[in-house]
C-alpha atoms as a PDB file:
ATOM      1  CA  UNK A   1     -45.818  -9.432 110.585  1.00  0.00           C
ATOM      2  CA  UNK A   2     -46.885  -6.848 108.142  1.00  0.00           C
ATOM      3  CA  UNK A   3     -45.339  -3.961 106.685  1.00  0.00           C
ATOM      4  CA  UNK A   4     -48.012  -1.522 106.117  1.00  0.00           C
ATOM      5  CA  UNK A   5     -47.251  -1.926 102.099  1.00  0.00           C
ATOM      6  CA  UNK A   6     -49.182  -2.199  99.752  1.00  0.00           C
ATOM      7  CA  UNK A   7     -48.368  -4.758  96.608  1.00  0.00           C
ATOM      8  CA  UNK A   8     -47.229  -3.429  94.002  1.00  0.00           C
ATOM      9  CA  UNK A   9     -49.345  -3.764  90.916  1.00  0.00           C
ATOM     10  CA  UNK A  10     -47.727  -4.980  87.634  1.00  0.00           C
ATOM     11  CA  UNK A  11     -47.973  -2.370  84.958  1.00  0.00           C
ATOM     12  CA  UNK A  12     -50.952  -2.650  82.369  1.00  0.00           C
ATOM     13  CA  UNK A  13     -50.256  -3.042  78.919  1.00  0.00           C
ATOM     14  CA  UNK A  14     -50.229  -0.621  76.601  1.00  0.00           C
ATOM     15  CA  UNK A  15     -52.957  -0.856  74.350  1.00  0.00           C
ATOM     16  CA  UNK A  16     -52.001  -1.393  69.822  1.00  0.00           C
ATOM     17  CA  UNK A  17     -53.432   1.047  68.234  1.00  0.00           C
ATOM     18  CA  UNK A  18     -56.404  -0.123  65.459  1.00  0.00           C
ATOM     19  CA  UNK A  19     -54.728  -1.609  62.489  1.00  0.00           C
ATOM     20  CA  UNK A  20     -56.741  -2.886  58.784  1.00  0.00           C
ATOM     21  CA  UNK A  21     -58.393  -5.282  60.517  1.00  0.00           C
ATOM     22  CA  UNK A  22     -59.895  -3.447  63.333  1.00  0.00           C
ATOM     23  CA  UNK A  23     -61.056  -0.914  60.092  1.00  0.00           C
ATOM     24  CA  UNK A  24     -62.256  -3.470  58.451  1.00  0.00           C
ATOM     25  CA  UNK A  25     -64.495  -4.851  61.343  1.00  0.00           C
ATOM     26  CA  UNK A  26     -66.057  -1.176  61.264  1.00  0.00           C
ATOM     27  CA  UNK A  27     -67.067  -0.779  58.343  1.00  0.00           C
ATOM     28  CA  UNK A  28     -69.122  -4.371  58.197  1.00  0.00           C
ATOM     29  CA  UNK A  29     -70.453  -3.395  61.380  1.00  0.00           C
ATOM     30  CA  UNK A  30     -71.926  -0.351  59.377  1.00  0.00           C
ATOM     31  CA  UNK A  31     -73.300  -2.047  56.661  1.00  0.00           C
ATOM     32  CA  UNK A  32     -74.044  -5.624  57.825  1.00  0.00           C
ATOM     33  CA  UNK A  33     -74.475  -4.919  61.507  1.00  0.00           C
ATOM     34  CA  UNK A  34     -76.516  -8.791  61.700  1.00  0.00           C
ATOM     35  CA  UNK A  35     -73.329 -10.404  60.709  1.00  0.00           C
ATOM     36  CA  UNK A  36     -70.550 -11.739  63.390  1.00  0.00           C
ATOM     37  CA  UNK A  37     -67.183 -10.311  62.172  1.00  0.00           C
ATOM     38  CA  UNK A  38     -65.113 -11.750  64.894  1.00  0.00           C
ATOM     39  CA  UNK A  39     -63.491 -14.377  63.272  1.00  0.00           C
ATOM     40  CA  UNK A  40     -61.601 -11.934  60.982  1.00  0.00           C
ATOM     41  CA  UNK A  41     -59.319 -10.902  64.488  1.00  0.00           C
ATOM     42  CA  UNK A  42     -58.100 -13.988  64.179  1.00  0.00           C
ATOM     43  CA  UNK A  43     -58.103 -15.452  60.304  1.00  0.00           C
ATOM     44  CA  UNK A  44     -57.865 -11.736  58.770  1.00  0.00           C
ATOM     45  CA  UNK A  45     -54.698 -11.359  60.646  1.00  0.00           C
ATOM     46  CA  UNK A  46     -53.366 -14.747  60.049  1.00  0.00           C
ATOM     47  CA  UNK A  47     -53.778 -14.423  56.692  1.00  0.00           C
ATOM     48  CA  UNK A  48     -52.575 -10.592  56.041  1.00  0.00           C
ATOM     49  CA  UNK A  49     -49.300 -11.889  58.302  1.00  0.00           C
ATOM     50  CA  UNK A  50     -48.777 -14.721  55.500  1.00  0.00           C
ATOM     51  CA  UNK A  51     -48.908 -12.199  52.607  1.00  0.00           C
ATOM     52  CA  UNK A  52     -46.599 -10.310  54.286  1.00  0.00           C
ATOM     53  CA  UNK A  53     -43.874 -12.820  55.558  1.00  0.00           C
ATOM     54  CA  UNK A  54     -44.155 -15.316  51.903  1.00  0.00           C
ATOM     55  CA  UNK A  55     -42.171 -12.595  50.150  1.00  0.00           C
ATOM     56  CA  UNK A  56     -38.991 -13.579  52.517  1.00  0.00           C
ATOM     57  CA  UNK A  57     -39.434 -16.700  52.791  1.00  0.00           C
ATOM     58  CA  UNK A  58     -39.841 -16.643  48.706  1.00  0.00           C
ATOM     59  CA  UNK A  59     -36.599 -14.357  48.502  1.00  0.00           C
ATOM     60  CA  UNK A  60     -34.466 -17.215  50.802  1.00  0.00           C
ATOM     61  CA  UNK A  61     -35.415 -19.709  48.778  1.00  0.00           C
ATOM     62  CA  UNK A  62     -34.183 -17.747  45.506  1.00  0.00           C
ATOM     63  CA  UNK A  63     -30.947 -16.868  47.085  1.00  0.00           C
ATOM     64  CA  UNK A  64     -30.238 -20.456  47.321  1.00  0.00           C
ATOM     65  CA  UNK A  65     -31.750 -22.083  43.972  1.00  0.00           C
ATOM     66  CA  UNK A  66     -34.729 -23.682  45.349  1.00  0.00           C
ATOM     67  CA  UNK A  67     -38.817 -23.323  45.436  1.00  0.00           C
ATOM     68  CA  UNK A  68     -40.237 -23.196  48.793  1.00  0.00           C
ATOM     69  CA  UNK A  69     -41.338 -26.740  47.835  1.00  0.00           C
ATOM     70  CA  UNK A  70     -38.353 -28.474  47.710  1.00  0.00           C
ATOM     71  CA  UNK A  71     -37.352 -26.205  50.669  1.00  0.00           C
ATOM     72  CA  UNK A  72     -39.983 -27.909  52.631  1.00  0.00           C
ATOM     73  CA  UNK A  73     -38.640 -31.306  51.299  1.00  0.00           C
ATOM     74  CA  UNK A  74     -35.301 -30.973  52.098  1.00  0.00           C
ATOM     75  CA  UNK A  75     -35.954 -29.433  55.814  1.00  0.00           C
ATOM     76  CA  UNK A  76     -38.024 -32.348  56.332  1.00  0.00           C
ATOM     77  CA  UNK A  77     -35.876 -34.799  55.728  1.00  0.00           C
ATOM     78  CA  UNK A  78     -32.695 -33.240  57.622  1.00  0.00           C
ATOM     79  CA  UNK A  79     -34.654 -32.650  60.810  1.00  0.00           C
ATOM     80  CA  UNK A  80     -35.510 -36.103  61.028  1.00  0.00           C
ATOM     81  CA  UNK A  81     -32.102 -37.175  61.394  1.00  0.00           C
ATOM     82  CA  UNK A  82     -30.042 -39.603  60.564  1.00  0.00           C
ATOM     83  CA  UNK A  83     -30.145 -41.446  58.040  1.00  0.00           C
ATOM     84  CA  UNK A  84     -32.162 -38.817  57.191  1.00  0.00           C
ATOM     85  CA  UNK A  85     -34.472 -41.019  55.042  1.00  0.00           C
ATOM     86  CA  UNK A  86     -38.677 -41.415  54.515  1.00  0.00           C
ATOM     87  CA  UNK A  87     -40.892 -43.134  52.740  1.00  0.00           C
ATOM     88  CA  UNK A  88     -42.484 -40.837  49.769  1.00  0.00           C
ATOM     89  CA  UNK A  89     -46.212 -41.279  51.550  1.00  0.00           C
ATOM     90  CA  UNK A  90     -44.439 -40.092  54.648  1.00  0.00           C
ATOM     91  CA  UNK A  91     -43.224 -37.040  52.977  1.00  0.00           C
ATOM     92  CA  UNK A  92     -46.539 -36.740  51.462  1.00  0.00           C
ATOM     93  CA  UNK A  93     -47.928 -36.082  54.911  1.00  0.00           C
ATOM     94  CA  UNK A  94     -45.233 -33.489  56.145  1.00  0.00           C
ATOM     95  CA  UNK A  95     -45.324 -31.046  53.664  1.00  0.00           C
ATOM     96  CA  UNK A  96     -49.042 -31.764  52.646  1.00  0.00           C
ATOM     97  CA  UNK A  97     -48.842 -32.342  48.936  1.00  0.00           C
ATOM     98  CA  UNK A  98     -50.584 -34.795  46.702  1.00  0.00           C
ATOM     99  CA  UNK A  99     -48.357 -37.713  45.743  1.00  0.00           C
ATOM    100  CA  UNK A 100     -48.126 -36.733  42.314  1.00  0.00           C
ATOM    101  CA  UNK A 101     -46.830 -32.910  42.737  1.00  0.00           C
ATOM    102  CA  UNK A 102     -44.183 -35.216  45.309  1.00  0.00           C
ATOM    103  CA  UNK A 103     -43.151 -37.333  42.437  1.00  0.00           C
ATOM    104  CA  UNK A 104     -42.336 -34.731  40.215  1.00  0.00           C
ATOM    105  CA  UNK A 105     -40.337 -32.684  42.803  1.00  0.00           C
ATOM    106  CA  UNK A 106     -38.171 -35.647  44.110  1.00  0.00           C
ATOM    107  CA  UNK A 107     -37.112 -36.194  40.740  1.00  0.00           C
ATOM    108  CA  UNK A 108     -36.259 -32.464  40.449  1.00  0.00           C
ATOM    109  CA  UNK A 109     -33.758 -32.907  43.502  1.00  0.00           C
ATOM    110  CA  UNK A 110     -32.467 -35.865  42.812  1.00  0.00           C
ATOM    111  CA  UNK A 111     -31.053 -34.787  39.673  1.00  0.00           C
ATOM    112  CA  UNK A 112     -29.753 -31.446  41.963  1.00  0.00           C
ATOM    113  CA  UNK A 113     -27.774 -33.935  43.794  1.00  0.00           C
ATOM    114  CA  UNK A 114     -29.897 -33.468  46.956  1.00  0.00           C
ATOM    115  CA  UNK A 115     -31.850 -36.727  47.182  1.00  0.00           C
ATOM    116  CA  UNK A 116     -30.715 -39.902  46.554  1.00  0.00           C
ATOM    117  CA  UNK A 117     -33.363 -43.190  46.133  1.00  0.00           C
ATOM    118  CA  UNK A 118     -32.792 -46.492  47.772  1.00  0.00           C
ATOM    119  CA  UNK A 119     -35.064 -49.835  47.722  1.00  0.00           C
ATOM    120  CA  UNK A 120     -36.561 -50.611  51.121  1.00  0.00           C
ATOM    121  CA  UNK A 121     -35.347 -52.555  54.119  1.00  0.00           C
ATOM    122  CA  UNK A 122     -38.311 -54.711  53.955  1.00  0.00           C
ATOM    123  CA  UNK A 123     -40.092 -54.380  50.501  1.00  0.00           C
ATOM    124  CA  UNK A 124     -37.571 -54.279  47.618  1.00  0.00           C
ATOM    125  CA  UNK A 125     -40.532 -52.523  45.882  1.00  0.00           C
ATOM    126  CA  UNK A 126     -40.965 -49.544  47.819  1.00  0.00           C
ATOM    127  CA  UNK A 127     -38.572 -46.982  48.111  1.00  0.00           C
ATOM    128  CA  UNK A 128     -36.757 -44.906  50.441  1.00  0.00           C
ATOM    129  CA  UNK A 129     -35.945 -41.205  49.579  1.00  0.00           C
ATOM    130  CA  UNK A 130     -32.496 -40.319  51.666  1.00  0.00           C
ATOM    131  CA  UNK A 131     -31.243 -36.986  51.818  1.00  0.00           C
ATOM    132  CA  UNK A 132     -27.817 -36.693  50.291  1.00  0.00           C
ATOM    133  CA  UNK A 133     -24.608 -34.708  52.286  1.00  0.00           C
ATOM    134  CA  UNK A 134     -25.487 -31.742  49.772  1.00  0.00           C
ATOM    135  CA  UNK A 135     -28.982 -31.655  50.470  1.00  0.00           C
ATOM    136  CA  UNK A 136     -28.660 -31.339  54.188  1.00  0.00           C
ATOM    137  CA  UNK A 137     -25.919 -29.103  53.818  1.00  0.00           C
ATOM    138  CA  UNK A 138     -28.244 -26.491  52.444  1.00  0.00           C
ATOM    139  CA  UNK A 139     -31.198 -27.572  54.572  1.00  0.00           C
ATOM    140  CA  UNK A 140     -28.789 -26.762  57.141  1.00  0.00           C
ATOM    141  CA  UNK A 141     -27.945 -22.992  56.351  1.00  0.00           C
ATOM    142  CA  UNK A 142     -31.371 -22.296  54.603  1.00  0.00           C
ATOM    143  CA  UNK A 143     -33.014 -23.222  58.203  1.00  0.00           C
ATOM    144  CA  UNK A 144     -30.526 -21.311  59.961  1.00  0.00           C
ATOM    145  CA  UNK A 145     -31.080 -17.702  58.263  1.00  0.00           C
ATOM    146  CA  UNK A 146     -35.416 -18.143  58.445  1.00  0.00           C
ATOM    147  CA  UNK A 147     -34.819 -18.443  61.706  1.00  0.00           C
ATOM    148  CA  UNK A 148     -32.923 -15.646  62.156  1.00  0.00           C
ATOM    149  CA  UNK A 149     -34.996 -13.885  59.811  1.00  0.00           C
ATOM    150  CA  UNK A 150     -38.479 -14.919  61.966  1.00  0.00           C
ATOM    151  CA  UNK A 151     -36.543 -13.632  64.819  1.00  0.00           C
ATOM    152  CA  UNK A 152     -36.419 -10.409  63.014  1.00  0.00           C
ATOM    153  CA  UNK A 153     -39.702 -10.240  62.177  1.00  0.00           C
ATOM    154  CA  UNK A 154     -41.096 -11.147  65.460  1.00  0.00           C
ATOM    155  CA  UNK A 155     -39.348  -8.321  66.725  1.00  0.00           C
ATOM    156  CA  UNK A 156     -43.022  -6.501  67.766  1.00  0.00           C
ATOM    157  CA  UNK A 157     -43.799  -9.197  70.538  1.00  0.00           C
ATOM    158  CA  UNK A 158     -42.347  -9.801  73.580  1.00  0.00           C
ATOM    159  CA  UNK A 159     -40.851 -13.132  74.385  1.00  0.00           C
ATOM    160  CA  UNK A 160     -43.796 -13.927  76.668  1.00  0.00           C
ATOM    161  CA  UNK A 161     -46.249 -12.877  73.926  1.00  0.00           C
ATOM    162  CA  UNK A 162     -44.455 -15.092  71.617  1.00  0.00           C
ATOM    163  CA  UNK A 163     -45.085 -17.816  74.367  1.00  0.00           C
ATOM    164  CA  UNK A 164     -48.953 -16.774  74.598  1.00  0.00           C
ATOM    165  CA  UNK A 165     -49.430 -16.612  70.908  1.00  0.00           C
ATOM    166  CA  UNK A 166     -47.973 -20.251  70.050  1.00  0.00           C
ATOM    167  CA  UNK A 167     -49.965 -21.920  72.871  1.00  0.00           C
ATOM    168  CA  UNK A 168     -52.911 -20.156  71.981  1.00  0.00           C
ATOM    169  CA  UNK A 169     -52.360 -21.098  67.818  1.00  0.00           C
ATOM    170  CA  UNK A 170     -51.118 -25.075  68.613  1.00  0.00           C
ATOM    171  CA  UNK A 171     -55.027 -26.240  69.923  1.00  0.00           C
ATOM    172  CA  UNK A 172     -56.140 -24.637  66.342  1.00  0.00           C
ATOM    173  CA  UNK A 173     -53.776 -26.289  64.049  1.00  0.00           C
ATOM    174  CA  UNK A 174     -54.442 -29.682  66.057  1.00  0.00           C
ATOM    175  CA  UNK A 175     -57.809 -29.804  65.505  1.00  0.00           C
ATOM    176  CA  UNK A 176     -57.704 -29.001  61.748  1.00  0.00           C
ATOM    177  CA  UNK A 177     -54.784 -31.562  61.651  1.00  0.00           C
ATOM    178  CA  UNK A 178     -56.666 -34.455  63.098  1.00  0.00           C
ATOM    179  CA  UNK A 179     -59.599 -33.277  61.204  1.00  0.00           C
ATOM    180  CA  UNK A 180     -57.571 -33.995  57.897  1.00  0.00           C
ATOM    181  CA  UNK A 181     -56.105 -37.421  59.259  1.00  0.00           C
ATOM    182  CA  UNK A 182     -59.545 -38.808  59.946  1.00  0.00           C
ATOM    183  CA  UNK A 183     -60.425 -38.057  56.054  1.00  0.00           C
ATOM    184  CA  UNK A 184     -57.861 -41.100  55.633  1.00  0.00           C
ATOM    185  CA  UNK A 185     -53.766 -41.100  54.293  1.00  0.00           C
ATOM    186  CA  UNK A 186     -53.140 -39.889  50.740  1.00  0.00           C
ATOM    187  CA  UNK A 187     -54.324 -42.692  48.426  1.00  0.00           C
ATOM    188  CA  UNK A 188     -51.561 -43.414  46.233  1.00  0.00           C
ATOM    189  CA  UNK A 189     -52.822 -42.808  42.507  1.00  0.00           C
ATOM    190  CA  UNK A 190     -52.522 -44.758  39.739  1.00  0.00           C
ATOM    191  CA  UNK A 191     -49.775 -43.485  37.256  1.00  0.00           C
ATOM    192  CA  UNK A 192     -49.383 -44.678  33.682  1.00  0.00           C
ATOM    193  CA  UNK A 193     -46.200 -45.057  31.888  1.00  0.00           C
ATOM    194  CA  UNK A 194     -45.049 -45.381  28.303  1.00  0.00           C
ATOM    195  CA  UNK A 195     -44.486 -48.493  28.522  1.00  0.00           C
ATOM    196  CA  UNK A 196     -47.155 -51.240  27.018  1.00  0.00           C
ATOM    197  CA  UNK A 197     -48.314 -54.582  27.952  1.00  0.00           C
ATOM    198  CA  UNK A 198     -50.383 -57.579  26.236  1.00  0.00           C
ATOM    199  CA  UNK A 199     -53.760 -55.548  27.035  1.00  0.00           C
ATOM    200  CA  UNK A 200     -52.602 -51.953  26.836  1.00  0.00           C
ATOM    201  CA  UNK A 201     -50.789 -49.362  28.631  1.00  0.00           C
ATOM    202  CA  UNK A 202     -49.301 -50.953  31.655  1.00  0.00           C
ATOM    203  CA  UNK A 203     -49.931 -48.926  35.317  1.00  0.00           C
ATOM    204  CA  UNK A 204     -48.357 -48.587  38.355  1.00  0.00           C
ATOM    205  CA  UNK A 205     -48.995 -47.125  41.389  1.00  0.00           C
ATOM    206  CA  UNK A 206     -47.467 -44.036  43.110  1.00  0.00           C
ATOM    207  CA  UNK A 207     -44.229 -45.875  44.874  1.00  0.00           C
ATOM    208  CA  UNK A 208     -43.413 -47.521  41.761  1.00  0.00           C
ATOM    209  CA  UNK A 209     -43.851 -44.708  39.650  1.00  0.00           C
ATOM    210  CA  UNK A 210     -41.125 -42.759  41.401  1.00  0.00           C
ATOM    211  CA  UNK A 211     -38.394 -46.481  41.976  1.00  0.00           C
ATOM    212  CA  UNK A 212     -38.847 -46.847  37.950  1.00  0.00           C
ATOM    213  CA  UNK A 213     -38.547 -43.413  37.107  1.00  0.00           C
END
């Protein structure tokens, strides 16, 4: 049976007012109306949020005697759980560096005490890099305050915004993420040592270069 009532509607939302971006859109429309600016709603603002939010993230990392690389490292490894260990080409493709920037900042923290080095189950010439009680200890209360900190920050957005936002953003970084998989994994370069054999320098590759080191 009806009640005579109307429904309800749900409020609209209040409209942002322009920010850089829209400005920005404006004036190319002016003076290179031919040219589809559209893509700058999305990658302009993407990229003015990272200049923004890199200076605390930077400023955490200070606070606790790290670089946002070995940050990345570190977190890696701890969410992973235990025995909180990876291969180095594994690690490679986490935190998206080249295997020799990796090999350099490994043996940064393992001389920190954060990292320890281990030979492999299966292959006593690979390596495993483990993450040591003090390096999860910090990974640990670094991930805690940037959260805390993004929570902040997010403060402008509603939690279903926040919602919207990451399901719209995940399809993006998948395809660019499969795009750089199907280029192939990180070749692991040749590195040479100081040390000389019968015909000259002698070389090994990437996962040697960091057991011998």
């Amino acid at each position: 049976m009806s009640t005579g009532k109307k429904p309800e509607k749900a409020p609209e939302a209040t409209p942002s007012p322009p920010d850089l971006i829209d400005e920005i859109r404006e004036e190319w429309a002016k003076e290179a109306p031919r040219v589809d600016t559209t893509p700058i709603d999305i990658i302009g603002r993407m990229q003015r949020l990272h200049r923004i939010w890199s200076p605390y993230l930077d400023s955490l990392c200070r606070r606790n005697g790290v670089s946002r690389a070995d940050y990345d490292i570190l977190a890696t490894l701890c969410r992973r759980g235990p025995p909180y260990e990876m291969q180095p080409v594994d690690i490679c493709w986490a935190v998206g560096v080249g295997a020799g920037t990796l090999g350099r900042q490994l043996k940064e923290l393992r001389t920190k005490g954060f990292l320890t080095r281990r030979p492999g189950r299966e292959d006593l010439r690979s390596s495993l890099i483990q993450l040591a009680p003090k390096g999860r200890e910090l990974a640990l209360r670094m991930v805690e305050e940037e959260m805390e900190m993004e929570r902040q920050w997010l403060h402008a957005l509603t939690a279903p915004q926040r919602a919207a936002l990451a399901d719209l953003l995940r399809p993006l970084l998948a395809a660019h993420t499969l795009k750089k998989r199907e280029k192939g994994a990180p070749r692991a370069p040749t590195v040479r040592l100081n040390a000389r054999g019968p015909r000259g320098p002698r070389t090994t590759n990437f996962l040697n270069a960091i057991r011998v080191r």
